[in-house]
Structure formats: structure tokens, C-alpha cells
PDB file of N, CA and C in Angstrom:
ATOM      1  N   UNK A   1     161.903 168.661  26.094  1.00  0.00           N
ATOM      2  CA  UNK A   1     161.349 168.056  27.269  1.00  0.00           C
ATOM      3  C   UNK A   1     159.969 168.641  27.518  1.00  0.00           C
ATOM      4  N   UNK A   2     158.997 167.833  28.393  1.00  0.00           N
ATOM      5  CA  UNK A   2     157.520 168.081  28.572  1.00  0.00           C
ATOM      6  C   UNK A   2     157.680 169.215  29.761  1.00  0.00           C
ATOM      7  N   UNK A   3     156.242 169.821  29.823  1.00  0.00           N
ATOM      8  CA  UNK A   3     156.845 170.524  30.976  1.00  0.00           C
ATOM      9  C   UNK A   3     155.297 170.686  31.588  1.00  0.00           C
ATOM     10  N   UNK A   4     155.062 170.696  32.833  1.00  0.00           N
ATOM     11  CA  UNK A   4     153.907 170.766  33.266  1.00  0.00           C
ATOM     12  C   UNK A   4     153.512 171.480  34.742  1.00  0.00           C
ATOM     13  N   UNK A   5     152.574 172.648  34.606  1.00  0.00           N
ATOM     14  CA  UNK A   5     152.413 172.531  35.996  1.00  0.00           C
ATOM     15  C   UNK A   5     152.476 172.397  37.367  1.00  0.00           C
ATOM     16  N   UNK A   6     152.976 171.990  38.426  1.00  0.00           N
ATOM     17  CA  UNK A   6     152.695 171.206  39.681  1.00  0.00           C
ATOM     18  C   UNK A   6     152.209 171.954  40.692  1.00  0.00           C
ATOM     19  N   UNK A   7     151.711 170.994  41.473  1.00  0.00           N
ATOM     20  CA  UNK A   7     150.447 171.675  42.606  1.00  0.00           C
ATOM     21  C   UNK A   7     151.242 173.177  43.247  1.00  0.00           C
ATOM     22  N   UNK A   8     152.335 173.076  43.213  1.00  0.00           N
ATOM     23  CA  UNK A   8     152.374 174.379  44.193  1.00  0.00           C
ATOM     24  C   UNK A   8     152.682 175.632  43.341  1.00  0.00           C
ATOM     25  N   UNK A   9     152.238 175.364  42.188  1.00  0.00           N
ATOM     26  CA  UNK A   9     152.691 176.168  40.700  1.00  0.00           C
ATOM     27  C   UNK A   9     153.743 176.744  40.367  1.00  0.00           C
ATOM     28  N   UNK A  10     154.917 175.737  40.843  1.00  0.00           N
ATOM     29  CA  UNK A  10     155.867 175.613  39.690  1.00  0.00           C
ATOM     30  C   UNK A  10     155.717 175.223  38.388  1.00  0.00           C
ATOM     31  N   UNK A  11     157.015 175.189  37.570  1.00  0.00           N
ATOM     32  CA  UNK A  11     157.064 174.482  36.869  1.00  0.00           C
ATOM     33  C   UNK A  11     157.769 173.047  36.552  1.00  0.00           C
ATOM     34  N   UNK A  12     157.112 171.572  36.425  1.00  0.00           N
ATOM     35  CA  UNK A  12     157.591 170.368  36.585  1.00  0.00           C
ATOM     36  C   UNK A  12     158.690 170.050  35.073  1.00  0.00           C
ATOM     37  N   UNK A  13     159.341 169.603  35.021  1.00  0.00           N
ATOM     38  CA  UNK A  13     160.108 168.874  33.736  1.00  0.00           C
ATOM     39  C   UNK A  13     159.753 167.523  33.826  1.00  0.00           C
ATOM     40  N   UNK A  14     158.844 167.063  32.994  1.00  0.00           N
ATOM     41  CA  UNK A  14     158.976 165.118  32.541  1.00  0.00           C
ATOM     42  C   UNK A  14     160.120 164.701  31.800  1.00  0.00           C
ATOM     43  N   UNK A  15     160.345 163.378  32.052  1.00  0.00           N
ATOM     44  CA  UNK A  15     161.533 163.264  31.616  1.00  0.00           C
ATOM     45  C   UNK A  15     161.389 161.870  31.819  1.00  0.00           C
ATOM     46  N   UNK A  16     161.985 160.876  30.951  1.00  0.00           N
ATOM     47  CA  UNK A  16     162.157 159.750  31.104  1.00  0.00           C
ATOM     48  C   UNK A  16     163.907 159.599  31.228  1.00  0.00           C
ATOM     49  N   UNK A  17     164.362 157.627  31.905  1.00  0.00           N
ATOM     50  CA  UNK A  17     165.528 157.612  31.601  1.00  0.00           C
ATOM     51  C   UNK A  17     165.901 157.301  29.770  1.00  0.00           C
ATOM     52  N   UNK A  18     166.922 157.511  29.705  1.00  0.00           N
ATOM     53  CA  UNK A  18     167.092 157.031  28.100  1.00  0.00           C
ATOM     54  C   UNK A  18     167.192 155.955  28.020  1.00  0.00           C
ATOM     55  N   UNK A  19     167.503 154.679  29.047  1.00  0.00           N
ATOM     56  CA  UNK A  19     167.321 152.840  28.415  1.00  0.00           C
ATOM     57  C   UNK A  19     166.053 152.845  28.864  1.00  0.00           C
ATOM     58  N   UNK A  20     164.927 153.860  29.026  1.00  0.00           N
ATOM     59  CA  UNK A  20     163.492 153.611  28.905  1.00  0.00           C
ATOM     60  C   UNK A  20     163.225 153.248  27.480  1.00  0.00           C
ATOM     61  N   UNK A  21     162.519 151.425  27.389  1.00  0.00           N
ATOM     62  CA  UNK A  21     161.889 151.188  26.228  1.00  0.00           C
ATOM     63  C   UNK A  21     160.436 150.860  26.022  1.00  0.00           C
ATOM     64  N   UNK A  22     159.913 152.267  25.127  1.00  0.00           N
ATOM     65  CA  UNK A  22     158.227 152.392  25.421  1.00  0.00           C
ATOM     66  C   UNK A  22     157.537 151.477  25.402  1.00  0.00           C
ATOM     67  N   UNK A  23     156.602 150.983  25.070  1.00  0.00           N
ATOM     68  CA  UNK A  23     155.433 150.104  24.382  1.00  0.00           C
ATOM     69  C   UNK A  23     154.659 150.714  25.080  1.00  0.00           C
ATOM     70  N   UNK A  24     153.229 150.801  23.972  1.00  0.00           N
ATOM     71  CA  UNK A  24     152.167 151.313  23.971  1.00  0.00           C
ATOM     72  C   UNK A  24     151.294 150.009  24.779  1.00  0.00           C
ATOM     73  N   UNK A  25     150.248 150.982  25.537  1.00  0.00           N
ATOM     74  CA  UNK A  25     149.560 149.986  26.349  1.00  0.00           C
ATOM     75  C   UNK A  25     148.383 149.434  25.102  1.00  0.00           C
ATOM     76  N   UNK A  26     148.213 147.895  25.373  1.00  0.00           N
ATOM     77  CA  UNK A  26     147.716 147.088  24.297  1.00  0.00           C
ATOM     78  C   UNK A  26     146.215 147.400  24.368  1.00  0.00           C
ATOM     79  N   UNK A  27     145.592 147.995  25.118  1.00  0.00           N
ATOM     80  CA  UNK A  27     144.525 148.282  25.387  1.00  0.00           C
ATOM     81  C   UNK A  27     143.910 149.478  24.971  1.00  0.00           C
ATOM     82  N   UNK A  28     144.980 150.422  24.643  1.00  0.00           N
ATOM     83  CA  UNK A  28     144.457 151.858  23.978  1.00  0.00           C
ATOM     84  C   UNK A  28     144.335 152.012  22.763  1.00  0.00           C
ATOM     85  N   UNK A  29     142.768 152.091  22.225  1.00  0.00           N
ATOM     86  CA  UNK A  29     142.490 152.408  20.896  1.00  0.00           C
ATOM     87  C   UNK A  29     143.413 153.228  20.319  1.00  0.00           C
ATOM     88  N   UNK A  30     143.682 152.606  18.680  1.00  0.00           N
ATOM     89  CA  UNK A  30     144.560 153.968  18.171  1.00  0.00           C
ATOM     90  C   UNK A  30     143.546 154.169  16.752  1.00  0.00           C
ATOM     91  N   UNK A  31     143.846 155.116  16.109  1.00  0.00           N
ATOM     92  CA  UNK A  31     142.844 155.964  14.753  1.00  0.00           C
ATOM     93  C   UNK A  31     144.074 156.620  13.955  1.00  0.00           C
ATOM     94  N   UNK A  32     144.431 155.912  12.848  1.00  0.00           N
ATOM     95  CA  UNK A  32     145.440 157.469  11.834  1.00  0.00           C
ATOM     96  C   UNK A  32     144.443 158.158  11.419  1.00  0.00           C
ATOM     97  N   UNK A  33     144.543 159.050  11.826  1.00  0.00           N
ATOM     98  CA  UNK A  33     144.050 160.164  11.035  1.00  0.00           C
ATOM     99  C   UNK A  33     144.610 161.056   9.619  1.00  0.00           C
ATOM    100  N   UNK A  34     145.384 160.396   8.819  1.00  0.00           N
ATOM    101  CA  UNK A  34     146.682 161.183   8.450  1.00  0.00           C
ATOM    102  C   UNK A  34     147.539 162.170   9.159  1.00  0.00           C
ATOM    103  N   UNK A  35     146.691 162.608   9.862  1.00  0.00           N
ATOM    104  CA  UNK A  35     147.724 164.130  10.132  1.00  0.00           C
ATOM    105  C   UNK A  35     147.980 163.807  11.188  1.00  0.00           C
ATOM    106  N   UNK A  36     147.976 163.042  11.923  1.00  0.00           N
ATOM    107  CA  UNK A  36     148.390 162.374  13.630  1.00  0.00           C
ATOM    108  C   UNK A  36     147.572 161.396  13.564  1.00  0.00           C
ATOM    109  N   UNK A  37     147.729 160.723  14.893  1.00  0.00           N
ATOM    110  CA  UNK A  37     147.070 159.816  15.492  1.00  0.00           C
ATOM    111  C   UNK A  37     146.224 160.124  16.834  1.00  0.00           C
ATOM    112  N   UNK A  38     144.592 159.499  16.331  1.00  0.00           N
ATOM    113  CA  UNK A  38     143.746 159.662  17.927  1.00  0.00           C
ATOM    114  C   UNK A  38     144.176 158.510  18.863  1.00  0.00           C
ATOM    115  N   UNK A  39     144.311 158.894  20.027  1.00  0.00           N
ATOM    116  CA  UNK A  39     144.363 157.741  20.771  1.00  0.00           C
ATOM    117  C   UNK A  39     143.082 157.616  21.967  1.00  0.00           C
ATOM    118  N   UNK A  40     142.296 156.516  22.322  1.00  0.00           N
ATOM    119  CA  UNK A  40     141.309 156.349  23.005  1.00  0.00           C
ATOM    120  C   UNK A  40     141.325 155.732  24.409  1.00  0.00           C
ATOM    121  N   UNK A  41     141.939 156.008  25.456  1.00  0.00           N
ATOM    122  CA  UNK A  41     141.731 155.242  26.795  1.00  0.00           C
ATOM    123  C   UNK A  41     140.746 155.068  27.462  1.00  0.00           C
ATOM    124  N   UNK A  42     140.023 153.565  27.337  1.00  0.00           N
ATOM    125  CA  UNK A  42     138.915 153.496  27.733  1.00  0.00           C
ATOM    126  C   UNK A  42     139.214 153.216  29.377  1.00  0.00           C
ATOM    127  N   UNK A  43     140.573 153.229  30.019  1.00  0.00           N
ATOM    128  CA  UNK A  43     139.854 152.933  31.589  1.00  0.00           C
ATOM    129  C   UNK A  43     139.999 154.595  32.149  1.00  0.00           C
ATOM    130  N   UNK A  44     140.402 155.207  31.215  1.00  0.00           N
ATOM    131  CA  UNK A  44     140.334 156.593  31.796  1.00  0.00           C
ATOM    132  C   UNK A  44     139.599 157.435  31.397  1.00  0.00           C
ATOM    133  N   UNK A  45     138.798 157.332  30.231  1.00  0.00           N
ATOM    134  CA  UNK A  45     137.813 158.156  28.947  1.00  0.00           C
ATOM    135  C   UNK A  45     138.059 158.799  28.547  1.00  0.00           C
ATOM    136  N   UNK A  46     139.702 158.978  28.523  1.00  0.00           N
ATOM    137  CA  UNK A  46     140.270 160.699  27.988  1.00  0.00           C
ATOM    138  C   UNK A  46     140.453 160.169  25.901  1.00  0.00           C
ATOM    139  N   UNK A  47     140.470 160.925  25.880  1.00  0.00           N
ATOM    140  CA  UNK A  47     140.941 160.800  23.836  1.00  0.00           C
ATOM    141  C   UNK A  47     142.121 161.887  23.944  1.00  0.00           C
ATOM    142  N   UNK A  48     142.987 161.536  23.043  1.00  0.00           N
ATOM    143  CA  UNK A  48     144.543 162.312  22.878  1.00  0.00           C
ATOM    144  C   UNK A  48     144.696 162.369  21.527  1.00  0.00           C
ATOM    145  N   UNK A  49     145.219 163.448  21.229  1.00  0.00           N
ATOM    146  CA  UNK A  49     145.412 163.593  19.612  1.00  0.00           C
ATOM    147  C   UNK A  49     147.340 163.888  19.472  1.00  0.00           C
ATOM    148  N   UNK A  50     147.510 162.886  18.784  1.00  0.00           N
ATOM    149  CA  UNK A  50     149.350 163.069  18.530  1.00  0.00           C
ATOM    150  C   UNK A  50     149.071 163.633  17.482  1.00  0.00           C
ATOM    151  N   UNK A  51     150.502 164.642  17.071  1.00  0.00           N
ATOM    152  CA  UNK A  51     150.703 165.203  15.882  1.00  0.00           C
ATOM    153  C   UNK A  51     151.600 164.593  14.876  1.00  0.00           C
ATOM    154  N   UNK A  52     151.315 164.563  14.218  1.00  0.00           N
ATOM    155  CA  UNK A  52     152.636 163.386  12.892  1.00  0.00           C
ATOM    156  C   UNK A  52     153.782 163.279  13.691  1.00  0.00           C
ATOM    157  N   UNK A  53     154.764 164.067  14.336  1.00  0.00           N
ATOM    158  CA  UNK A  53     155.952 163.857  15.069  1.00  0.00           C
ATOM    159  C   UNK A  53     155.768 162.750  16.235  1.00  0.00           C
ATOM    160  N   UNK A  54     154.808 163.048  17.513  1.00  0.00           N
ATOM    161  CA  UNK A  54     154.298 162.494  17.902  1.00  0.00           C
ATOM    162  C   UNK A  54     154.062 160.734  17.701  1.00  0.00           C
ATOM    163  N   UNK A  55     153.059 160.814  16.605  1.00  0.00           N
ATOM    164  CA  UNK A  55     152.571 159.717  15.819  1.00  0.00           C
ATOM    165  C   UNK A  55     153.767 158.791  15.319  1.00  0.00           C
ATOM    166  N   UNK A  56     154.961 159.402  14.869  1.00  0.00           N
ATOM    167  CA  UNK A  56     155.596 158.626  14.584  1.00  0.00           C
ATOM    168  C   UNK A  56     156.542 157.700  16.106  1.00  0.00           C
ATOM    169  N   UNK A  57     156.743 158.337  16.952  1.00  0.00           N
ATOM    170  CA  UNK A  57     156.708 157.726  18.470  1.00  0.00           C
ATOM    171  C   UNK A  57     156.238 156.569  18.632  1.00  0.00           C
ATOM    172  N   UNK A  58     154.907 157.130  18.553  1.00  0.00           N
ATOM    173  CA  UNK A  58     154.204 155.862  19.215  1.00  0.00           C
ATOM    174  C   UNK A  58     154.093 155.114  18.198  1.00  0.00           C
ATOM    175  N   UNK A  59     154.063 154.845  17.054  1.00  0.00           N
ATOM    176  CA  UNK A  59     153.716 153.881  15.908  1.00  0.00           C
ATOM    177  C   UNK A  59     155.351 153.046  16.533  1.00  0.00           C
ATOM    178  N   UNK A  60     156.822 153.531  16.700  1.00  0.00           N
ATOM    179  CA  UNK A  60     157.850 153.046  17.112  1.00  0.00           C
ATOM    180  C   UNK A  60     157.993 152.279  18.393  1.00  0.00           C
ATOM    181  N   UNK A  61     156.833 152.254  19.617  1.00  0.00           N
ATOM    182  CA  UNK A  61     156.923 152.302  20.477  1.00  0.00           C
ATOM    183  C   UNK A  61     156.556 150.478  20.340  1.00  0.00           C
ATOM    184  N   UNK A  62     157.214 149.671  20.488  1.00  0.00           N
ATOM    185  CA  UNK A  62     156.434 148.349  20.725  1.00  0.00           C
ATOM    186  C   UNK A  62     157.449 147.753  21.618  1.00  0.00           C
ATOM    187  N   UNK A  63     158.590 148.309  22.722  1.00  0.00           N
ATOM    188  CA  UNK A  63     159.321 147.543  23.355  1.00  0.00           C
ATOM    189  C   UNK A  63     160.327 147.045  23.271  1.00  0.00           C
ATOM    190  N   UNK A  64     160.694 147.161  22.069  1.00  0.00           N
ATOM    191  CA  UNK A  64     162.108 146.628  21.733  1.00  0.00           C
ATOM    192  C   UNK A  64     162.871 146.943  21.858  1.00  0.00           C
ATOM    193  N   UNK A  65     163.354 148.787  21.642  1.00  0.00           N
ATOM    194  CA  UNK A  65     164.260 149.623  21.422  1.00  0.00           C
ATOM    195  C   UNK A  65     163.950 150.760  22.300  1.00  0.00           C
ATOM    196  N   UNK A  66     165.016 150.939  23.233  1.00  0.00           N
ATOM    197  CA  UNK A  66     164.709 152.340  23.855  1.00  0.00           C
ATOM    198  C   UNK A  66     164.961 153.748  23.401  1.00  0.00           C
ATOM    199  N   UNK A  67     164.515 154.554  24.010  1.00  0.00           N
ATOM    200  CA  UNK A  67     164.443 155.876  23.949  1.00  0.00           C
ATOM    201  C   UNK A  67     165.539 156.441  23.021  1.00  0.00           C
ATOM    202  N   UNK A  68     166.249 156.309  23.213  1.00  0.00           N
ATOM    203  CA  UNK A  68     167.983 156.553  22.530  1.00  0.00           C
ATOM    204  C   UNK A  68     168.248 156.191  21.428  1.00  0.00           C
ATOM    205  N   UNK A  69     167.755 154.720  21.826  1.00  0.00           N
ATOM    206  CA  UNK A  69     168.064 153.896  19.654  1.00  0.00           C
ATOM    207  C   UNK A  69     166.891 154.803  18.960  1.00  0.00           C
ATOM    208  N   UNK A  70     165.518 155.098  19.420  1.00  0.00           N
ATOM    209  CA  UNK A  70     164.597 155.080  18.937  1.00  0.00           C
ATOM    210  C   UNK A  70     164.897 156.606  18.393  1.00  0.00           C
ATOM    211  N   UNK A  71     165.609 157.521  19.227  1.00  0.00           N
ATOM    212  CA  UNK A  71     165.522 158.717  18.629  1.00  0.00           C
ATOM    213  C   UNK A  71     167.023 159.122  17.911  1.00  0.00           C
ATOM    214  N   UNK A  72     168.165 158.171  17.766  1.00  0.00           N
ATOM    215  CA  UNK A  72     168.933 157.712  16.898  1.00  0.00           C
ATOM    216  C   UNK A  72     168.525 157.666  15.662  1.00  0.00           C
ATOM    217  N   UNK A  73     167.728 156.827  15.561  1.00  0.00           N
ATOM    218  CA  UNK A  73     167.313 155.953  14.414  1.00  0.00           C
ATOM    219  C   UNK A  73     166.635 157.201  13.292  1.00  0.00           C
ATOM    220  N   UNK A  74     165.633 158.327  13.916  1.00  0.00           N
ATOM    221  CA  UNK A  74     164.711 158.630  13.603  1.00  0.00           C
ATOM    222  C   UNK A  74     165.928 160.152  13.179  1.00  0.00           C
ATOM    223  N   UNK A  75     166.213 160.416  14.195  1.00  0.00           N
ATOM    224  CA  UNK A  75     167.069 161.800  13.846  1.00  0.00           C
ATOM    225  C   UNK A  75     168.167 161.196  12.349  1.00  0.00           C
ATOM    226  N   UNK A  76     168.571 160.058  12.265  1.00  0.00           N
ATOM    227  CA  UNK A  76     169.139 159.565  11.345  1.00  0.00           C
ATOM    228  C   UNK A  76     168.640 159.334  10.407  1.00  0.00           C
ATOM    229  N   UNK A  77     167.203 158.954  10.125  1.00  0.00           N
ATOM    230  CA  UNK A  77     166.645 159.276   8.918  1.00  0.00           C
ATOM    231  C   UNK A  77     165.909 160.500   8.508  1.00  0.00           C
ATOM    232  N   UNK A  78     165.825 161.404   9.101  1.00  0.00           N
ATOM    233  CA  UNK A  78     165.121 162.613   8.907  1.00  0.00           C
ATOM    234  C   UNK A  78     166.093 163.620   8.608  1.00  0.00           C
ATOM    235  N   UNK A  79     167.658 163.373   9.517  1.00  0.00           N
ATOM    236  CA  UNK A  79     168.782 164.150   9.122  1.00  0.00           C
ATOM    237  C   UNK A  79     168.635 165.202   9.694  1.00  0.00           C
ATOM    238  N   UNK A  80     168.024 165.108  11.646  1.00  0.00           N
ATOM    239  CA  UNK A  80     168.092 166.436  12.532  1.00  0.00           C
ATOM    240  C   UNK A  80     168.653 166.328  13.677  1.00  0.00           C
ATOM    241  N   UNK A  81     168.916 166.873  14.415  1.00  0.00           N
ATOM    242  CA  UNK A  81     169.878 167.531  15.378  1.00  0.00           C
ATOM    243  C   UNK A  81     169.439 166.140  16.371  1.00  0.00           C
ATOM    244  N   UNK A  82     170.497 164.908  16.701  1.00  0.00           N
ATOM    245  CA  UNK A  82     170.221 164.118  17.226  1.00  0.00           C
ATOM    246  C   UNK A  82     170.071 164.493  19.138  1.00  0.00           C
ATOM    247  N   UNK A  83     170.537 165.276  19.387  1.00  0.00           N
ATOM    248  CA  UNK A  83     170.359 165.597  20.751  1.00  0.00           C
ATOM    249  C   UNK A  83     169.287 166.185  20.831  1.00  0.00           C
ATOM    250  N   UNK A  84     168.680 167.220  19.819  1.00  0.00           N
ATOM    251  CA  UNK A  84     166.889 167.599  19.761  1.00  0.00           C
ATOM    252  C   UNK A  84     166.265 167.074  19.832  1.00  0.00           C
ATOM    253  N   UNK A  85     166.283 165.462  19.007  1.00  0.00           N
ATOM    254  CA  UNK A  85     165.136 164.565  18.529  1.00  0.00           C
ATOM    255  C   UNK A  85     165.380 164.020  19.807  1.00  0.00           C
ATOM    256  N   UNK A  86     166.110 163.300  20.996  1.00  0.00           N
ATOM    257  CA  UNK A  86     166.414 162.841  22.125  1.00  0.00           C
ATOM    258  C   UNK A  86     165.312 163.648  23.084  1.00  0.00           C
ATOM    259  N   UNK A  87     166.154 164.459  23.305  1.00  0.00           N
ATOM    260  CA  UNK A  87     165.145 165.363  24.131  1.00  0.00           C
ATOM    261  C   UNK A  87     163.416 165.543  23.860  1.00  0.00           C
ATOM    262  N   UNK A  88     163.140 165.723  22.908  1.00  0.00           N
ATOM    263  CA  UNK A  88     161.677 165.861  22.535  1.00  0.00           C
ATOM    264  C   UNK A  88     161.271 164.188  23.002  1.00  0.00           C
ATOM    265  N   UNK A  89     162.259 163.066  22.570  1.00  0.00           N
ATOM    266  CA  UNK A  89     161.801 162.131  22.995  1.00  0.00           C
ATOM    267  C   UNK A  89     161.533 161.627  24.220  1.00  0.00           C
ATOM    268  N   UNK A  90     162.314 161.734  24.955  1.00  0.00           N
ATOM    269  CA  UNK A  90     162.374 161.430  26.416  1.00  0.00           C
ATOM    270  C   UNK A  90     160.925 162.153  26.703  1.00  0.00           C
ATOM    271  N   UNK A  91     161.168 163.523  26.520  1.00  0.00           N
ATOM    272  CA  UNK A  91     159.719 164.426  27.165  1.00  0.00           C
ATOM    273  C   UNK A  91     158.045 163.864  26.642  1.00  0.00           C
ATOM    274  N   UNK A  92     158.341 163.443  25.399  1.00  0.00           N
ATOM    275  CA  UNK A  92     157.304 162.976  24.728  1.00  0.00           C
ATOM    276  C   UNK A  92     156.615 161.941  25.442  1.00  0.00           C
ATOM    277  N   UNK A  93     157.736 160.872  25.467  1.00  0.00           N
ATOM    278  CA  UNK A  93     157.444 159.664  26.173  1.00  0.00           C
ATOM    279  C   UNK A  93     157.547 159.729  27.200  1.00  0.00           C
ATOM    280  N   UNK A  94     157.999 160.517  28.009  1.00  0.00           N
ATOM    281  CA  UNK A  94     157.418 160.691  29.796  1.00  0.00           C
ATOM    282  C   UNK A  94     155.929 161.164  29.854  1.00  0.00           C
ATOM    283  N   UNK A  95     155.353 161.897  29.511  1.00  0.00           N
ATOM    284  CA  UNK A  95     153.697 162.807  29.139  1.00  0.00           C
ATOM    285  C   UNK A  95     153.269 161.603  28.816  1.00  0.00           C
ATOM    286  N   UNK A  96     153.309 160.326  27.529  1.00  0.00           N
ATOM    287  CA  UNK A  96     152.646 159.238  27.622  1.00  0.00           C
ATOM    288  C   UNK A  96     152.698 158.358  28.733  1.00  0.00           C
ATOM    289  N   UNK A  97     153.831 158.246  29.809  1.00  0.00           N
ATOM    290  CA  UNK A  97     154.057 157.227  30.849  1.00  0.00           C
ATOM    291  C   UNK A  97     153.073 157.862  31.450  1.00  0.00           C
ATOM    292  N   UNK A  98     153.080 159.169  31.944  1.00  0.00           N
ATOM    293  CA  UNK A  98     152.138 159.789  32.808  1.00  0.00           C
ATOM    294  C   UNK A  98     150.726 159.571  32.719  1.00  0.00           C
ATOM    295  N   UNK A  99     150.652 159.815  31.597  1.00  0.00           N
ATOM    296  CA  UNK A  99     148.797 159.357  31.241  1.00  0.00           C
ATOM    297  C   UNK A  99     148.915 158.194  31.206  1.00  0.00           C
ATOM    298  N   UNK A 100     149.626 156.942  31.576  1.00  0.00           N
ATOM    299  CA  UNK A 100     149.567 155.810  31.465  1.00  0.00           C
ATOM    300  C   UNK A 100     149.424 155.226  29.975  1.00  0.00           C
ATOM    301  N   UNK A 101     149.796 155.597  29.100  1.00  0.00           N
ATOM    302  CA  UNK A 101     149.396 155.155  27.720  1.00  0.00           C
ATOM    303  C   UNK A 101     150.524 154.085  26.978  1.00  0.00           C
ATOM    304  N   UNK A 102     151.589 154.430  28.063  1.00  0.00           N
ATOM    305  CA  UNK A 102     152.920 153.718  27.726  1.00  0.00           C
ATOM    306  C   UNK A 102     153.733 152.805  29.090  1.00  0.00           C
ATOM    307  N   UNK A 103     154.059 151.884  28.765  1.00  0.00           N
ATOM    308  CA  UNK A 103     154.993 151.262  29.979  1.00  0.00           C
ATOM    309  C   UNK A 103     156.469 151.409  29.095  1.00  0.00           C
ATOM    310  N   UNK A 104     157.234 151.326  30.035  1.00  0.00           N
ATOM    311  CA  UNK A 104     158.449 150.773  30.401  1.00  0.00           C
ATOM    312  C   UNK A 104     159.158 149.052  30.274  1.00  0.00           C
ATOM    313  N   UNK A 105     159.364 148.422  28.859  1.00  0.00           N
ATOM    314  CA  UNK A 105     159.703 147.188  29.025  1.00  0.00           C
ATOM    315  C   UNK A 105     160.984 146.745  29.225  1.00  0.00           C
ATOM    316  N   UNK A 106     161.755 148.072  29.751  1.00  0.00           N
ATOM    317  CA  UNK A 106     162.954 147.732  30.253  1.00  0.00           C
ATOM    318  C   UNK A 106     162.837 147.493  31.507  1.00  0.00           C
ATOM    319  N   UNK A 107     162.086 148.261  32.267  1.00  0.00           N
ATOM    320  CA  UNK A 107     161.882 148.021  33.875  1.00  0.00           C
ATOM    321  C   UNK A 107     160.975 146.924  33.909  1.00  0.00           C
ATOM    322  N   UNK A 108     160.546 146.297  33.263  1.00  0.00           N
ATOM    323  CA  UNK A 108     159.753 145.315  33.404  1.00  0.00           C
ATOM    324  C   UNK A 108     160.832 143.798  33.196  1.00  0.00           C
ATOM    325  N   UNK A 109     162.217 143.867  32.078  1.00  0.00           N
ATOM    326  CA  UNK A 109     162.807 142.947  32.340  1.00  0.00           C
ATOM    327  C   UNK A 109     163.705 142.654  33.277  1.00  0.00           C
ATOM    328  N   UNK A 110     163.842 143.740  34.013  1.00  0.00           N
ATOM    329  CA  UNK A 110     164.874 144.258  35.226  1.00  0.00           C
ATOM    330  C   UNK A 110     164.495 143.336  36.077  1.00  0.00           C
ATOM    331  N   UNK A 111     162.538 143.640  36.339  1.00  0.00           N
ATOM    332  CA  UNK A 111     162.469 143.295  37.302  1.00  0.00           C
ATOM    333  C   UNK A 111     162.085 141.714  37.235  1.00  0.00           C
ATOM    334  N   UNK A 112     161.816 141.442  36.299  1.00  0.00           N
ATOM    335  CA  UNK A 112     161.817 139.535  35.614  1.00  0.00           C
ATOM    336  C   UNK A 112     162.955 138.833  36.294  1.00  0.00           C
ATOM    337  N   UNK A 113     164.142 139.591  35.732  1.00  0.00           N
ATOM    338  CA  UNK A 113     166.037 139.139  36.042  1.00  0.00           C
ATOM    339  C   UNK A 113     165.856 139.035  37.501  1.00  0.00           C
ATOM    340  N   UNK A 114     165.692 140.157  38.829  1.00  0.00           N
ATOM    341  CA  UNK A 114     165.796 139.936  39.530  1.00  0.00           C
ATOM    342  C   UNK A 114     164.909 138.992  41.007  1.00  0.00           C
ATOM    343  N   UNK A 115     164.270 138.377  39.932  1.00  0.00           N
ATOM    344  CA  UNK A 115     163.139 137.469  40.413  1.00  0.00           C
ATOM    345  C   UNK A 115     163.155 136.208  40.110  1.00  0.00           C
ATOM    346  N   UNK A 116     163.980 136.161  39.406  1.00  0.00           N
ATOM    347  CA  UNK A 116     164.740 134.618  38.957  1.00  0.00           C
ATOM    348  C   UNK A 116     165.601 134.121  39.969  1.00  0.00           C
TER     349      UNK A 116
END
């Protein structure tokens, strides 16, 4: 899990839910670099550098599959501790929700359904 800071200097835990399903915002430059990925947010001007672990996240991230399948899938082909790869995920992908680099397209069909 991410861990950060907060104003009264504690320490915060990020955390997403696990039927959180990422997608990368369509608007943020991406760069392989081999060894990670740069990422470029132009409404914020920040640049982010993922590390291959990382990188492989967000290259997964297009909405389809949440948090859970996604770190299923991945702990299943790499052959590591599936409750590790979970956790790093959730935290991973909460730190991208935060910088805005990622939505939520599960809460987005939630809220479709209940607007019908």
C-alpha cells in the first residue's frame, strides 16, 4: 500500500476499493522508456516516472478489469505472492487516482445504472 504524508503529519494509507477498474486518463502523454514508463500531465505539468512494475499497471489499466482480476492475472503469471501483488496494487493505483492520472470505470458504470 501507498503511504503518504498528511497535513497534520501523520501518516496517510492510499488505498483503493478492489472492484476499482483503472483506466488511464486519455489525455496523459505516455513514453516507454524500457526501463519504465514517463508519464506527462499536461493540465497539471507534473512528469512521473513508473518503474517496470509500475509500467506494467498502467499499460493493464484500460477499464475493463479491476484491481483484483488485474493483480490475479499478473501474480499468476509472474508466480508471486497473490495477496502482495494485490496490495502493491490497490496502493499503486490509489497514488495514480490521486494525481488524477487514473479514473475509476467501475464508479462511472454505477453511476450510468443509476441514472437510467
Amino acid at each position: 500500500m501507498a503511504s503518504h504524508p498528511a497535513s497534520d503529519g501523520t501518516v496517510e494509507t492510499l488505498t483503493v476499493a478492489v472492484d476499482y477498474a483503472p483506466r488511464k486518463r486519455a489525455d496523459v502523454l505516455e513514453l516507454d522508456m524500457g526501463d519504465g514508463v514517463v508519464l506527462y500531465d499536461s493540465s497539471s505539468r507534473l512528469v512521473h516516472h513508473l518503474n517496470p512494475s509500475a509500467s506494467i499497471i498502467w499499460q493493464l489499466s484500460d477499464g475493463e478489469a479491476s484491481v483484483a482480476q488485474l493483480a490475479g492475472e499478473v501474480s499468476e503469471e509472474f508466480r508471486l505472492d497473490p495477496v502482495e501483488v494485490r496490495q502493491q496494487f490497490l496502493g499503486l493505483v490509489a497514488e495514480l487516482d490521486v494525481l488524477g492520472l487514473m479514473e475509476d470505470t467501475h464508479e462511472r458504470r454505477a453511476e450510468g445504472t443509476r441514472d437510467a
